[in-house]
Protein backbone atom coordinates (compact mmCIF):
# COMPACT_ATOMS: atom_id res chain seq x y z
CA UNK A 1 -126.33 41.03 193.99
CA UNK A 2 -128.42 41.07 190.73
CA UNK A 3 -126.71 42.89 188.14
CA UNK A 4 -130.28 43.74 186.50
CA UNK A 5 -133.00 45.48 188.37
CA UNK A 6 -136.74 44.88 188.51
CA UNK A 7 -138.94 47.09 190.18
CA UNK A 8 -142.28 45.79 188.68
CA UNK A 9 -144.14 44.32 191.21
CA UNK A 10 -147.14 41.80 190.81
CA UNK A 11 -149.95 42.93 193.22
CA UNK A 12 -152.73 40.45 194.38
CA UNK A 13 -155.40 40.69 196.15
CA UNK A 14 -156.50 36.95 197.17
CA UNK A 15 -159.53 38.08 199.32
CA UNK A 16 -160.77 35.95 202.14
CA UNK A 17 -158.66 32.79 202.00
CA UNK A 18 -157.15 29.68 204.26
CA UNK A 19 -153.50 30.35 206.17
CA UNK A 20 -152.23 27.24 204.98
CA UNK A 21 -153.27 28.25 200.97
CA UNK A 22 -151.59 31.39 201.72
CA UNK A 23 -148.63 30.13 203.26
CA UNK A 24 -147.79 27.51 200.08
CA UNK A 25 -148.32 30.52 198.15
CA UNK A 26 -145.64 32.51 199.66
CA UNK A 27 -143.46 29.39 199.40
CA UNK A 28 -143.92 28.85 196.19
CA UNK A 29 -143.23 32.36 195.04
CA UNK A 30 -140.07 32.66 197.36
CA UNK A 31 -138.80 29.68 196.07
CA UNK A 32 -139.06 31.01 192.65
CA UNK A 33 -137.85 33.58 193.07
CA UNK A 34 -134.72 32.65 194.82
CA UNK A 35 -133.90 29.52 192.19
CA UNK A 36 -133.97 32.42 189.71
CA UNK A 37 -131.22 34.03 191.80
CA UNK A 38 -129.32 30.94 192.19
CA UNK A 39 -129.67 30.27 188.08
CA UNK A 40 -128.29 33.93 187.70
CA UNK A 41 -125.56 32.91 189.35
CA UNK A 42 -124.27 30.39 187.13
CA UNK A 43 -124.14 32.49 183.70
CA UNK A 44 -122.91 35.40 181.94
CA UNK A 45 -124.69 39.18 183.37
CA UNK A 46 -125.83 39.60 179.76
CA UNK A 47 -127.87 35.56 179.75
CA UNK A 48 -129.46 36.59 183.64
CA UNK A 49 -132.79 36.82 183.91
CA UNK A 50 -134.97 39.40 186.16
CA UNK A 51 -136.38 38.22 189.26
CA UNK A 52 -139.62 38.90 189.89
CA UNK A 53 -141.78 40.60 193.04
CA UNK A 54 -145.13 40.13 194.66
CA UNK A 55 -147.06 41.48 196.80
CA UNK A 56 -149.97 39.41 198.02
CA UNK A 57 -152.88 41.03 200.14
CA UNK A 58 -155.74 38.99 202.08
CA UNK A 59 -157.67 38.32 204.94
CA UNK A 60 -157.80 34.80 206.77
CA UNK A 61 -160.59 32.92 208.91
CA UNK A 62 -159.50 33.29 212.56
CA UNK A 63 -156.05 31.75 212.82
CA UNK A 64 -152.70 32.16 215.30
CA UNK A 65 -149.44 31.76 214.14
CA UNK A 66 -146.21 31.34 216.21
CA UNK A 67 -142.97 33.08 214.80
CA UNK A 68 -139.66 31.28 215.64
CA UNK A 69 -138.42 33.63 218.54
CA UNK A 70 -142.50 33.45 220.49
CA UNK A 71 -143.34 31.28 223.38
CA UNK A 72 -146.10 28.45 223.11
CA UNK A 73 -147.28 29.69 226.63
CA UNK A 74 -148.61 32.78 224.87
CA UNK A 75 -151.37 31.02 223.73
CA UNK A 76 -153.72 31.34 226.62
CA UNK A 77 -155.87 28.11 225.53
CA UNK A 78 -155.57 24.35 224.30
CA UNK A 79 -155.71 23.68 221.07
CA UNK A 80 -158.81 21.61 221.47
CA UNK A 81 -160.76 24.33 222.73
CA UNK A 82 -159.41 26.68 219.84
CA UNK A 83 -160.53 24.44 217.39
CA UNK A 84 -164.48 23.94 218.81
CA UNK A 85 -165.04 27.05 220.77
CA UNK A 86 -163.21 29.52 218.80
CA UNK A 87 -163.00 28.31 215.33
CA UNK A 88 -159.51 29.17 214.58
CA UNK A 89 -156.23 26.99 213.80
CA UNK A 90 -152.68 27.16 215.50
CA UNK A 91 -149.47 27.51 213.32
CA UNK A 92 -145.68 27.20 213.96
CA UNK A 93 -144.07 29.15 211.51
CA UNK A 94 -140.36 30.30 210.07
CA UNK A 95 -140.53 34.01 210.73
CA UNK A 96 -140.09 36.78 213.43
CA UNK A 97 -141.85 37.55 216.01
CA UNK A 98 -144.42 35.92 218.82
CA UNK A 99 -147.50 35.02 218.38
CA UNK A 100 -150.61 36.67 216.76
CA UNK A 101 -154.12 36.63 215.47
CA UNK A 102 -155.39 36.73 212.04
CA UNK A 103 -158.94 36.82 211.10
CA UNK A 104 -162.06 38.71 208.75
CA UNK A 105 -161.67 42.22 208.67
CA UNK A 106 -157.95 42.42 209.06
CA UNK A 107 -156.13 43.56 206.12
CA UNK A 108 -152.49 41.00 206.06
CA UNK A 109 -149.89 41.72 203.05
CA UNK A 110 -147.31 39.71 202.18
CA UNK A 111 -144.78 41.39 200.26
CA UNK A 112 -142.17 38.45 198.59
CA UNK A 113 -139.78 41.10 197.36
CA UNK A 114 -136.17 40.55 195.96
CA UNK A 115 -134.45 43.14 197.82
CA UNK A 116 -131.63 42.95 195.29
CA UNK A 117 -134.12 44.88 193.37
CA UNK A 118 -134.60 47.76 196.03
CA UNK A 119 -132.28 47.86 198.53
CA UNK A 120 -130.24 44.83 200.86
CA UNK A 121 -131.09 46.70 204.34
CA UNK A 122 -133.70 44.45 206.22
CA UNK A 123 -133.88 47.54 209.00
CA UNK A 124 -134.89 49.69 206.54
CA UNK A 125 -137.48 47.45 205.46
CA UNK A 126 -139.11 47.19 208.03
CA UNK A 127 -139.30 50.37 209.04
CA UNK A 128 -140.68 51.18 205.50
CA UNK A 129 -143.52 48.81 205.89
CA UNK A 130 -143.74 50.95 209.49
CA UNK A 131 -144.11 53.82 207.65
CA UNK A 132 -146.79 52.39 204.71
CA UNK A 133 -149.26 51.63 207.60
CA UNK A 134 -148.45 54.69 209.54
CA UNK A 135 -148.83 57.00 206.27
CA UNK A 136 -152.04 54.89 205.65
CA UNK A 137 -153.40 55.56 208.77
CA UNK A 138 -152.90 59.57 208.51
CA UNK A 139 -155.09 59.18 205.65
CA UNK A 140 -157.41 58.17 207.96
CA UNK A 141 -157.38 60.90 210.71
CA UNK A 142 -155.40 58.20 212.80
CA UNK A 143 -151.92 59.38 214.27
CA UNK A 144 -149.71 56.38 214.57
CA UNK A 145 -146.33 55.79 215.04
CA UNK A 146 -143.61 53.54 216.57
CA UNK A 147 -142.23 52.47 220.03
CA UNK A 148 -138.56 51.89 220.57
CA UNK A 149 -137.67 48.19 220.94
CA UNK A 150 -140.78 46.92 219.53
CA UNK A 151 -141.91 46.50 215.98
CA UNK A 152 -145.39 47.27 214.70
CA UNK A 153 -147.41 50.25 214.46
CA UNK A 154 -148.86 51.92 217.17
CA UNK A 155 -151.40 54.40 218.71
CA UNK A 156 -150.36 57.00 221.56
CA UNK A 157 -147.14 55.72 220.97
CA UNK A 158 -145.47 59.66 222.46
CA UNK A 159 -145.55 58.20 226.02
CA UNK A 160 -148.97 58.67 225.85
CA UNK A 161 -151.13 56.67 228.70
CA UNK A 162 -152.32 53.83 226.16
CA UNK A 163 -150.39 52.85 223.74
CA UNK A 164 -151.67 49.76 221.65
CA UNK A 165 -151.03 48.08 219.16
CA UNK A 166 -153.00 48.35 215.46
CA UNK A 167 -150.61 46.64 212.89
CA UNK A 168 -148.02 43.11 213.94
CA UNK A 169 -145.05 42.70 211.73
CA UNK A 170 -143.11 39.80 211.35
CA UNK A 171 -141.07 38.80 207.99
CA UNK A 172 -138.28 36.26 207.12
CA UNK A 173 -135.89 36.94 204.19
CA UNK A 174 -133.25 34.52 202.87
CA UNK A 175 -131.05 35.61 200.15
CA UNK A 176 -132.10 38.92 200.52
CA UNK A 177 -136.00 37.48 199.71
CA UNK A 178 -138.89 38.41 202.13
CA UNK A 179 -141.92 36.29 202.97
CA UNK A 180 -144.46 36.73 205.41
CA UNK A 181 -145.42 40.43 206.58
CA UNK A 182 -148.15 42.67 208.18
CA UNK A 183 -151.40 42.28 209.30
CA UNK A 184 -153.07 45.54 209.95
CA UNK A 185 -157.07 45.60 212.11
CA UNK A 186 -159.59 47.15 210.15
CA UNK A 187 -162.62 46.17 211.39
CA UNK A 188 -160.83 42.77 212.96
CA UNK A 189 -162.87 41.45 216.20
CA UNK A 190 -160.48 42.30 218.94
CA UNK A 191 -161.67 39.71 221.17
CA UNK A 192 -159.78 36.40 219.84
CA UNK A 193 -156.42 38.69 221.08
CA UNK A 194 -157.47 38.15 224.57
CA UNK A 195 -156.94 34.29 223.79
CA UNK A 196 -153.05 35.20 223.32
CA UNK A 197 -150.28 37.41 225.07
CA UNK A 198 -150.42 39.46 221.22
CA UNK A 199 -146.63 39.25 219.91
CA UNK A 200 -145.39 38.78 223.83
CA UNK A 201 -146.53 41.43 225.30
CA UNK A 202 -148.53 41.48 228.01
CA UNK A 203 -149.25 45.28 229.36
CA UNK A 204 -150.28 47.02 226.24
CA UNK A 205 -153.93 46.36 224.21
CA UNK A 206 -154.78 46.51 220.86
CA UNK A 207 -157.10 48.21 218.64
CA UNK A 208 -158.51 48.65 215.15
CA UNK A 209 -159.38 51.32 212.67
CA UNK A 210 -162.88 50.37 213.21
CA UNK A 211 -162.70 50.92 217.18
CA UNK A 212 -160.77 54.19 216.41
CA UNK A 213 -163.10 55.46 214.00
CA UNK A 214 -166.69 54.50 215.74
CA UNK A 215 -167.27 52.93 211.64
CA UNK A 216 -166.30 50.12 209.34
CA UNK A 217 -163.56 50.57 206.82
CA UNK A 218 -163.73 49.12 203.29
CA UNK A 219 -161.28 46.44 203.69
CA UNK A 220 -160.17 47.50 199.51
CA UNK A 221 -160.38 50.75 200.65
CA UNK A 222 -157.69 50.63 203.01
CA UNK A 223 -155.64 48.05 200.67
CA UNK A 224 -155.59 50.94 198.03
CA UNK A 225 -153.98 53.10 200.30
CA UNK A 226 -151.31 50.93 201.72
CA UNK A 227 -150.37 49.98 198.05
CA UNK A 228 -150.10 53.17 197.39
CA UNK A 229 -147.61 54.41 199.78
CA UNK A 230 -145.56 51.80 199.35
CA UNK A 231 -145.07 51.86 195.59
CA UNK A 232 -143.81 55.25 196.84
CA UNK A 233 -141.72 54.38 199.63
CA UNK A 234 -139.81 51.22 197.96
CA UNK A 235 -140.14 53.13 194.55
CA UNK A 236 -141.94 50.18 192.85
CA UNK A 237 -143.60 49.23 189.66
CA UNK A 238 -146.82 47.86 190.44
CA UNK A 239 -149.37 45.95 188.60
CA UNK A 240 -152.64 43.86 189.83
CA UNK A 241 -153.72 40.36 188.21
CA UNK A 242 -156.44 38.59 189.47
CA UNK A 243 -154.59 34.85 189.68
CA UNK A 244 -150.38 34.31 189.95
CA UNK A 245 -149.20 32.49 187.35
CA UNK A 246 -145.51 31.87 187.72
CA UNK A 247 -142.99 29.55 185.92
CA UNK A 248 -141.69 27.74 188.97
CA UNK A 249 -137.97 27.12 188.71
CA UNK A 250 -136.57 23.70 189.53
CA UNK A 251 -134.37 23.37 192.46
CA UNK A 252 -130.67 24.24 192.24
């Protein structure tokens, strides 16, 4: 565990940008910051040097990504028709979860926290991102909550007679370092979900803030709140910079 605490955390908003871009990003900053961890290590408390956090925010053109525990079978069409018909792209990638959609006018956040420099309890993470998009949805008018045994956030989640899903979840951590994260609909089209078995399930729907509200959301808007609440809920430091610029950290 870090002897020395950071709580500042570097807030970007990236706007409309590639998966792949995105996902070197997150690699590069995880990487960081865990080489800093592993440097820390090797000297004196007093010679360590804070690790640093970020918190990236975007929207991607229509992509689906696979999470290590999903089923290739959940995608419901080749990858030839995805590509001309629909658009999108197809990723394998290292974190929990099954597969899901990201596109324009969903609002994904990818926290790359140090939990050194919060708390080492990946359930309670998660259920504090839970709670950023639930909060941020009660802003909203929208009651949300959470259904035992699956992660996310979701609508008439009591036992009500349709429950669906507005916000996926899936995150990796490694040294007690997160990557990857949430990807809440705003004003997402809901029809590229019915290309997919959404995160494995197959008898509940999704839905959007848009399709709640009759209205679109500002997509900055909606970012504003979610940063908000969870500055409060992991009791963070935040600033905003237009571009990252980190000193990457060779390889230990």
């Amino acid at each position: 565990m870090n002897s020395r605490i950071n709580k500042q955390v570097d807030i970007q908003e990236l706007g409309l940008i590639e998966y792949q871009a995105a996902w070197d990003m997150q690699e590069r900053l995880f990487s960081t910051i865990v080489n800093q961890k592993l440097q820390n290590r090797a000297v004196a408390v007093e010679e360590q040097q804070l690790t640093p956090n970020y918190l990236l925010f975007c929207e991607h053109p229509h992509v689906y990504t696979l999470g290590t525990s999903g089923h290739e079978n959940n995608l419901l069409v080749d990858e030839e028709r995805l590509t001309t018909e629909l658009g999108a792209t197809f990723f394998k990638i290292r974190r929990g979860g099954d597969i899901t959609y990201h596109g324009p006018g969903q609002l994904v956040g990818y926290p790359i926290l140090d939990l050194d420099n919060f708390f080492t309890d990946i359930h309670r993470y998660m259920r504090l991102l839970e709670e950023s998009i639930i909060l941020t949805l009660a802003d909203y008018g929208i009651s949300a909550g959470r259904i035992d045994g699956l992660t996310g956030v979701w609508l008439d989640h009591e036992g009500g007679p349709n429950p669906r899903k507005i916000c996926a979840m899936g995150v990796k951590a490694s040294r007690w370092v997160t990557m990857h994260g949430f990807a809440l609909n705003v004003n997402t089209d809901l029809s590229y979900f019915g290309h997919i078995v959404p995160c494995g399930i197959s008898d509940k729907a999704v839905t959007s803030m848009s399709l709640e509200l009759g209205r679109n959301i500002p997509l900055q808007e909606v970012s504003g709140r979610v940063q908000h609440h969870m500055a409060h809920l992991f009791d963070m430091i935040v600033t905003e910079r237009k571009e990252t610029e980190v000193k990457l950290l060779p390889v230990v």
